[in-house]
C-alpha atoms as a PDB file:
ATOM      1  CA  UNK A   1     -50.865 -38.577 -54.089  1.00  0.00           C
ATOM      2  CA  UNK A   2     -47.906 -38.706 -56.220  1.00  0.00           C
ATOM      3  CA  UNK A   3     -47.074 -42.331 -55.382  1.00  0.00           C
ATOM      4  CA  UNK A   4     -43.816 -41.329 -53.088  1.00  0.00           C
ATOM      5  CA  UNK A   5     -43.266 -44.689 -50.693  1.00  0.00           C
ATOM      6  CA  UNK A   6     -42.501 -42.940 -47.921  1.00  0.00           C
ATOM      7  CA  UNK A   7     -44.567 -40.235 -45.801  1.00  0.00           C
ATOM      8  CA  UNK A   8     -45.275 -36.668 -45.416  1.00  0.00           C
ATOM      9  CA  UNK A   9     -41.948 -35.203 -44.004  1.00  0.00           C
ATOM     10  CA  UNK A  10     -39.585 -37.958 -46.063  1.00  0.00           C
ATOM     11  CA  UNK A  11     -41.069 -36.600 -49.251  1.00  0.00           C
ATOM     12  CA  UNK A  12     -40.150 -32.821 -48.020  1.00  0.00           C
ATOM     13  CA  UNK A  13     -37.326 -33.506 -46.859  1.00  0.00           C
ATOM     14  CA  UNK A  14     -36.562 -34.533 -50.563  1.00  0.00           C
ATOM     15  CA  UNK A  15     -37.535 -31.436 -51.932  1.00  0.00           C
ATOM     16  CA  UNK A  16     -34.493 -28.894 -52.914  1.00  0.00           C
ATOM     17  CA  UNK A  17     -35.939 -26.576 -50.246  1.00  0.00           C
ATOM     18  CA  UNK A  18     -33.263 -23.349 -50.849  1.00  0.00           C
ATOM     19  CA  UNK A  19     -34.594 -23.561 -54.348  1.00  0.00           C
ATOM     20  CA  UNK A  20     -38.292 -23.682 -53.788  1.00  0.00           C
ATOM     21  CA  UNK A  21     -37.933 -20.650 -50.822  1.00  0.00           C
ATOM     22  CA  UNK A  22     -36.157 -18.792 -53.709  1.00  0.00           C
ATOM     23  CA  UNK A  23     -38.566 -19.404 -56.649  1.00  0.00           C
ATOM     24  CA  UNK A  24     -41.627 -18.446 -53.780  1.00  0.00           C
ATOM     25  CA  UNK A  25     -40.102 -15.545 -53.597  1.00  0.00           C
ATOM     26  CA  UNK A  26     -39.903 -14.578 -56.614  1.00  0.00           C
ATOM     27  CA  UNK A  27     -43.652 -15.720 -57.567  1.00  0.00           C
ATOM     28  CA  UNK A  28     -44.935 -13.449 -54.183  1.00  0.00           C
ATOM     29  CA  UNK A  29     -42.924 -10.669 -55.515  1.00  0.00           C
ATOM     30  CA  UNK A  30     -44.543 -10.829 -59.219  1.00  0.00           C
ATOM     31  CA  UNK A  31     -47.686 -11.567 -57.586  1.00  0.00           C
ATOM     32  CA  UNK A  32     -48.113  -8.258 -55.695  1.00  0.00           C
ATOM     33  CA  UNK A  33     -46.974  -5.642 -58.609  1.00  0.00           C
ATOM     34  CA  UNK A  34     -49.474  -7.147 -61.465  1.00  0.00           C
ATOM     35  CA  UNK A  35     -53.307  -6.767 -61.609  1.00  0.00           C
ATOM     36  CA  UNK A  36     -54.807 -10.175 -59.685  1.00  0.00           C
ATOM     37  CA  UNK A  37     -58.373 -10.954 -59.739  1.00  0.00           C
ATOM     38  CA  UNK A  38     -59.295 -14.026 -57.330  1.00  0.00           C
ATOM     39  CA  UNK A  39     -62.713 -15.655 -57.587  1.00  0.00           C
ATOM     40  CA  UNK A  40     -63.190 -17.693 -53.782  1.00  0.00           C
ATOM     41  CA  UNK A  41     -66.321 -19.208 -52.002  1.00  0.00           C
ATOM     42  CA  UNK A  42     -67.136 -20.539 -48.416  1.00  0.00           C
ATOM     43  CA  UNK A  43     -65.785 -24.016 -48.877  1.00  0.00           C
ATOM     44  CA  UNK A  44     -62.237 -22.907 -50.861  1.00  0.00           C
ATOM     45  CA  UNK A  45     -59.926 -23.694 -47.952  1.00  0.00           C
ATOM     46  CA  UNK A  46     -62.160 -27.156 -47.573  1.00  0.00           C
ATOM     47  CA  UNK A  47     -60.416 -29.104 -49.701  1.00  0.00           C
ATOM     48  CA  UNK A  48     -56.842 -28.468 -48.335  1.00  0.00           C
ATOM     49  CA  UNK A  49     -58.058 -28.728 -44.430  1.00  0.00           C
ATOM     50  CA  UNK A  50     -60.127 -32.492 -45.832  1.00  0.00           C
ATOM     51  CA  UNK A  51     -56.318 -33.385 -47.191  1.00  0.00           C
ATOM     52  CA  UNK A  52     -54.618 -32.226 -44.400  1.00  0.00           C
ATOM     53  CA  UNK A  53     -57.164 -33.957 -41.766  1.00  0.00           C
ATOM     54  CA  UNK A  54     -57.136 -37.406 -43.728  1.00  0.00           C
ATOM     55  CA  UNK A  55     -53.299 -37.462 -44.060  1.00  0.00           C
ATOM     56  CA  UNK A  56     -53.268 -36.641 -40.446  1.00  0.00           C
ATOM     57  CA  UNK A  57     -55.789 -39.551 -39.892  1.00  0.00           C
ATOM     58  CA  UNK A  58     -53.607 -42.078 -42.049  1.00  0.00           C
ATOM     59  CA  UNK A  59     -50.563 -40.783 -39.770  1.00  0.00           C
ATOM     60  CA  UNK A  60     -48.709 -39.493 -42.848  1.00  0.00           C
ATOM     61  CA  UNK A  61     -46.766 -37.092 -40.365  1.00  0.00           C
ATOM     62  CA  UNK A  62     -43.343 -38.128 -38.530  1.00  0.00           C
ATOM     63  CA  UNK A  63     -44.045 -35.053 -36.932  1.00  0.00           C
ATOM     64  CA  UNK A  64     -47.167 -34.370 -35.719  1.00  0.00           C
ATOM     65  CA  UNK A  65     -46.330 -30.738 -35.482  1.00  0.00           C
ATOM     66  CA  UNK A  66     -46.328 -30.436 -38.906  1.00  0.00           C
ATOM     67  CA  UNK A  67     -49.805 -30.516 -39.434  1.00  0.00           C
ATOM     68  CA  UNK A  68     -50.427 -27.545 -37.258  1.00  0.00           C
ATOM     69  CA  UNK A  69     -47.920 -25.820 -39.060  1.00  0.00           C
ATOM     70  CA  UNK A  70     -49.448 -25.912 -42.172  1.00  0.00           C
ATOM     71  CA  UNK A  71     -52.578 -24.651 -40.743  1.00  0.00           C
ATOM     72  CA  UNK A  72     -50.611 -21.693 -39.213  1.00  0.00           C
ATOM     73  CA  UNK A  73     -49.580 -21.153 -42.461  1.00  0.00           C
ATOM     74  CA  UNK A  74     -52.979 -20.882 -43.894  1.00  0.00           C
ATOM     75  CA  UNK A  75     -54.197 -18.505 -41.262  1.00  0.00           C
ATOM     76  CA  UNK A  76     -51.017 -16.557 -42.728  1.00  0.00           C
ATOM     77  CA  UNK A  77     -52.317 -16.444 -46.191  1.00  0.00           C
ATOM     78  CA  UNK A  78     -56.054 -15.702 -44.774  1.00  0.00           C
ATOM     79  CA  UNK A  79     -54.226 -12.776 -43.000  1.00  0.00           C
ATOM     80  CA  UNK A  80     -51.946 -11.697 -46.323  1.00  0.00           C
ATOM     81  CA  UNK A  81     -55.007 -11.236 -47.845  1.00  0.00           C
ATOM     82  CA  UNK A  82     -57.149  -9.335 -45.475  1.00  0.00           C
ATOM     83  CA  UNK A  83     -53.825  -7.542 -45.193  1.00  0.00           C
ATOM     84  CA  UNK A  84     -53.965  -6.574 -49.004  1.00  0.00           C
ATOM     85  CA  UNK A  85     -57.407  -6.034 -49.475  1.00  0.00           C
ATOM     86  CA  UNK A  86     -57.195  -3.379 -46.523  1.00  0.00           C
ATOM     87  CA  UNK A  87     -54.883  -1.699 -48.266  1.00  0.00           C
ATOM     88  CA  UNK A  88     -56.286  -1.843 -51.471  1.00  0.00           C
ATOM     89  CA  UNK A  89     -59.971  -0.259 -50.165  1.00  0.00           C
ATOM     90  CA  UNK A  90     -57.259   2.757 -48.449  1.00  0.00           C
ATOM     91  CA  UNK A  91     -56.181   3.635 -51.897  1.00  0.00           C
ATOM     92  CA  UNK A  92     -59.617   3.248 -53.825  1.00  0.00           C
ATOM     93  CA  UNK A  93     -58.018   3.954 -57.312  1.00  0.00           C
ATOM     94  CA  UNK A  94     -55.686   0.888 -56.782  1.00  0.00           C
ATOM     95  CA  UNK A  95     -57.161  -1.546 -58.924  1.00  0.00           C
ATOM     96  CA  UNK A  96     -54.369  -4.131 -58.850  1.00  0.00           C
ATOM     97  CA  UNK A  97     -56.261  -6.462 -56.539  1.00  0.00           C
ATOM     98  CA  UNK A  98     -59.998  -7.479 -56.974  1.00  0.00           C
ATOM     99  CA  UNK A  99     -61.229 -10.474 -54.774  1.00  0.00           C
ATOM    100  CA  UNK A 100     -64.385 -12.310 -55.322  1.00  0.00           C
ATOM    101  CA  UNK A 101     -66.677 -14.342 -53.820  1.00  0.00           C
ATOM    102  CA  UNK A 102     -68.922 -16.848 -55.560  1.00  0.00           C
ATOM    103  CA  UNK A 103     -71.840 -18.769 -53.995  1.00  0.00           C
ATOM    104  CA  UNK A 104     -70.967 -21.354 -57.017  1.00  0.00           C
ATOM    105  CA  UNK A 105     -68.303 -23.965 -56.151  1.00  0.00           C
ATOM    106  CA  UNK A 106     -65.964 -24.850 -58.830  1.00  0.00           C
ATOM    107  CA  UNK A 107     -64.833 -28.137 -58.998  1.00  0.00           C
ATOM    108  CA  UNK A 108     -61.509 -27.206 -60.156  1.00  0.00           C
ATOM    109  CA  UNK A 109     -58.874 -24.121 -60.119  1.00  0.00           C
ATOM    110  CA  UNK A 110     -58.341 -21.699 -63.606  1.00  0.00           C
ATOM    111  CA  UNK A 111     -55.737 -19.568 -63.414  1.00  0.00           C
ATOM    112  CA  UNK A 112     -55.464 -17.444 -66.766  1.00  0.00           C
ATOM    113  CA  UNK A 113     -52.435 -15.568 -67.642  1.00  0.00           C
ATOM    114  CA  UNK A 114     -53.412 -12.452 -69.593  1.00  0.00           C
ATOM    115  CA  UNK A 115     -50.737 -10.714 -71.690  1.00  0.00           C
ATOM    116  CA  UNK A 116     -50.776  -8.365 -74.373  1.00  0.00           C
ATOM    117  CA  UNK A 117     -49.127 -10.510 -76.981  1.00  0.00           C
ATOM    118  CA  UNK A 118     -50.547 -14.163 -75.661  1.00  0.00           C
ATOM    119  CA  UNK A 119     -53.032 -15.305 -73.225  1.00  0.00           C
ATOM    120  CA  UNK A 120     -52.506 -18.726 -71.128  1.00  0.00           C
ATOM    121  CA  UNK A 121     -54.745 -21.042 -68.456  1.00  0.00           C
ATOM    122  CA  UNK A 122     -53.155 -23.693 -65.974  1.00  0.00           C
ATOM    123  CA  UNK A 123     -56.332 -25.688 -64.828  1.00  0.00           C
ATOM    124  CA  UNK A 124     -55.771 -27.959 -61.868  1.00  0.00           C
ATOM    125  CA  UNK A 125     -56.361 -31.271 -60.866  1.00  0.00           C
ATOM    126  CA  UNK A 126     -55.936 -33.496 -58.204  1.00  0.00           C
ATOM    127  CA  UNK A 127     -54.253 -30.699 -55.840  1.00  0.00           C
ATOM    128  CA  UNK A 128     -50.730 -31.152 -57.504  1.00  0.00           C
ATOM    129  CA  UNK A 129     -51.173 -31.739 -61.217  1.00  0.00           C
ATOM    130  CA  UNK A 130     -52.219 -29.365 -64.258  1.00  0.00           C
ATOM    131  CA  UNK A 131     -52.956 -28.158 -67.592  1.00  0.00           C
ATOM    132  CA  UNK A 132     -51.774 -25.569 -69.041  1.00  0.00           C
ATOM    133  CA  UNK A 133     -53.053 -23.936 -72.389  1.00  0.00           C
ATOM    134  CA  UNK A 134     -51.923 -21.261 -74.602  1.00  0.00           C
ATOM    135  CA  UNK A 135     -54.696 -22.199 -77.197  1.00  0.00           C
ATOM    136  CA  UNK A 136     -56.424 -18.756 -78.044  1.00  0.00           C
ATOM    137  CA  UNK A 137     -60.206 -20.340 -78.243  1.00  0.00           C
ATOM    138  CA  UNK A 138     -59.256 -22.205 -75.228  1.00  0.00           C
ATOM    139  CA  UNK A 139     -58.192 -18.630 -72.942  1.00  0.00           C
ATOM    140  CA  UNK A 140     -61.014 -17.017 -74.450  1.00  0.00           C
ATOM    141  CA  UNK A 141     -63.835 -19.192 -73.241  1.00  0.00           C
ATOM    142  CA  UNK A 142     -62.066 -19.214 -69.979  1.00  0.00           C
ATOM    143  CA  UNK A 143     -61.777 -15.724 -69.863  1.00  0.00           C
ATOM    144  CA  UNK A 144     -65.945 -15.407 -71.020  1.00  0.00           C
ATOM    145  CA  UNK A 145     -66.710 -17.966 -68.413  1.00  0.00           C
ATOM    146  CA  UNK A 146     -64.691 -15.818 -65.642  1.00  0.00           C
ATOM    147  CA  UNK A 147     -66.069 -12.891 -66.485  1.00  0.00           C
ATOM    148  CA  UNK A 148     -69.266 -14.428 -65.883  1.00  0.00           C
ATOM    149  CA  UNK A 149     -68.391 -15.844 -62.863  1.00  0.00           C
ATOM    150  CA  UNK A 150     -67.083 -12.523 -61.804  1.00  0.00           C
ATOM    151  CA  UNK A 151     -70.322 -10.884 -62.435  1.00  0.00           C
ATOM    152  CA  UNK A 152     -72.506 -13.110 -60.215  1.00  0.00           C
ATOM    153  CA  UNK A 153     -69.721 -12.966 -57.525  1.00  0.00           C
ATOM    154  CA  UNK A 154     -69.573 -10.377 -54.858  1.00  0.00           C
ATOM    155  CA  UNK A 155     -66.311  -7.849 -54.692  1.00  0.00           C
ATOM    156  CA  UNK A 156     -65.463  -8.318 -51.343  1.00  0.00           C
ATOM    157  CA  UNK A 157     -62.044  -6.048 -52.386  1.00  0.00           C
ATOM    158  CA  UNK A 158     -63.953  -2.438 -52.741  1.00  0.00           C
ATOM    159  CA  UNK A 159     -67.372  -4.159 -50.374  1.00  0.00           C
ATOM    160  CA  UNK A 160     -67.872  -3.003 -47.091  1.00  0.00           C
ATOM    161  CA  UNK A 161     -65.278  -4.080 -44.149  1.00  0.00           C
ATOM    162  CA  UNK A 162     -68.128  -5.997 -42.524  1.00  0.00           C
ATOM    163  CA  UNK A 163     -68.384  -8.445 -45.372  1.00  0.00           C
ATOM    164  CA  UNK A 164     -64.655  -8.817 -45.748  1.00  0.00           C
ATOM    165  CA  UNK A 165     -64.553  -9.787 -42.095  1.00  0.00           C
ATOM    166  CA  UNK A 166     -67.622 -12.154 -42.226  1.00  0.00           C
ATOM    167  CA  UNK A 167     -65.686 -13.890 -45.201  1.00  0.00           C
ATOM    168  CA  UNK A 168     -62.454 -14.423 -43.704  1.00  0.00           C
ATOM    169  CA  UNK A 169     -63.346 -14.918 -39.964  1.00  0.00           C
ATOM    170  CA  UNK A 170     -65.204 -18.019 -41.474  1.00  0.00           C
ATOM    171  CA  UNK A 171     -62.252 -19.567 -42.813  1.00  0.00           C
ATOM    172  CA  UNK A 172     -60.068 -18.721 -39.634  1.00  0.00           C
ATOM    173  CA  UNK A 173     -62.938 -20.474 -37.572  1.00  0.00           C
ATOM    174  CA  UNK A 174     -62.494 -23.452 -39.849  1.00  0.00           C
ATOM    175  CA  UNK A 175     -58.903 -23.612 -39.687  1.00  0.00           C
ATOM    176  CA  UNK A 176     -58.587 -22.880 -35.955  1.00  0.00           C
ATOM    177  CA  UNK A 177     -61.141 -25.856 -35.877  1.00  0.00           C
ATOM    178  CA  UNK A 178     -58.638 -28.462 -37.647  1.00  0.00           C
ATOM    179  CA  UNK A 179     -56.349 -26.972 -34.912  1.00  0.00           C
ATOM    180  CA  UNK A 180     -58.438 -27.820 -32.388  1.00  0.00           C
ATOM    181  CA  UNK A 181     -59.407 -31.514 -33.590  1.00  0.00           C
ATOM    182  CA  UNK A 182     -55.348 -31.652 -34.267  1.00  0.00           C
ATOM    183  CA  UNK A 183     -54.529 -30.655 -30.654  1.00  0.00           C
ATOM    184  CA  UNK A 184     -57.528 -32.838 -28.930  1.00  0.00           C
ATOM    185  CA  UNK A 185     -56.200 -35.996 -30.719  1.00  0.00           C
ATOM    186  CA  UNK A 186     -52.233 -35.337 -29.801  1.00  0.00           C
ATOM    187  CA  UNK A 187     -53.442 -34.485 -26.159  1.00  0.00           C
ATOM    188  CA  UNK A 188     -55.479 -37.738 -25.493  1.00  0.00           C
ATOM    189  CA  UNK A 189     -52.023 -39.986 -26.553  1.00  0.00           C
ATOM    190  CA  UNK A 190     -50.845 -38.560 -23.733  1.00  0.00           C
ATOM    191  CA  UNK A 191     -53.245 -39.678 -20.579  1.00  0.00           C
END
């Protein structure tokens, strides 16, 4: 994706990896003290698992136990936020998380950054690359067009535990299913 020669674990192995743990810690940390409204659908974990399965396919890996690590790693996040939004519907005037979901796939990911003195957007594209705005007009129609989204999205954060748990126990079943496909192919190099 970024035009790296080499594969998967070369291109980690590259990274400054110390740094990155510290600076993800930091970002978690912020993350879970500020008010966070996410806006998901069905296919939202999709597009990773496609990338993950193709680079898989094109035998990107050196280590094909890397793959199922990453998906271990999203069944972590599904569970982080089941995790939060239990907690959040135990304290029902804890507002600080709000978690959507929208029958309407978006093609690509806004994040907007709302603070009193100036708002900002990152859009994404092509899983690793970005814009970010602090134009005013710019936040502001993101921010209308979010707030519409958000009204024709469900609140799965203060809904009832049964839709939370259809929700996520979707994505798990796709994830465990990459697993599955992941551990099939590995197991039939070896008859």
């Amino acid at each position: 994706m970024c035009n790296f020669p080499g594969n998967f674990d070369e291109y980690v192995n590259q990274l400054p990896t110390n740094e990155l743990i510290k600076w993800y810690e930091k970002i978690v940390g912020i993350y879970q003290t500020i008010p966070v409204s996410e806006v998901w659908t069905a296919n939202t974990v999709e597009s990773t698992l496609r990338l993950l399965n193709y680079h898989y396919q094109m035998k990107h890996f050196n280590d094909k136990k890397t793959p199922l690590l990453i998906c271990e790693q999203l069944l972590d996040v599904i569970d982080t936020l089941q995790n939060r939004l239990n907690k959040n519907n135990l304290n029902e005037n804890d507002n600080q998380f709000k978690f959507y979901i929208s029958e309407i796939d978006v093609g690509n990911t806004f994040i907007l950054f709302k603070k009193p003195e100036q708002s900002s957007c990152l859009v994404r594209l092509f899983t690793l690359n970005g814009f970010y705005f602090s134009d005013e007009k710019f936040c502001k129609v993101v921010e209308h067009w979010l707030n519409s989204l958000t009204k024709r999205a469900m609140l799965i954060s203060n809904a009832s535990e049964k839709e939370r748990f259809k929700f996520f126990d979707g994505q798990i079943d796709k994830i465990k299913s990459l697993i599955t496909s992941f551990s099939q192919i590995q197991s039939s190099f070896f008859l």
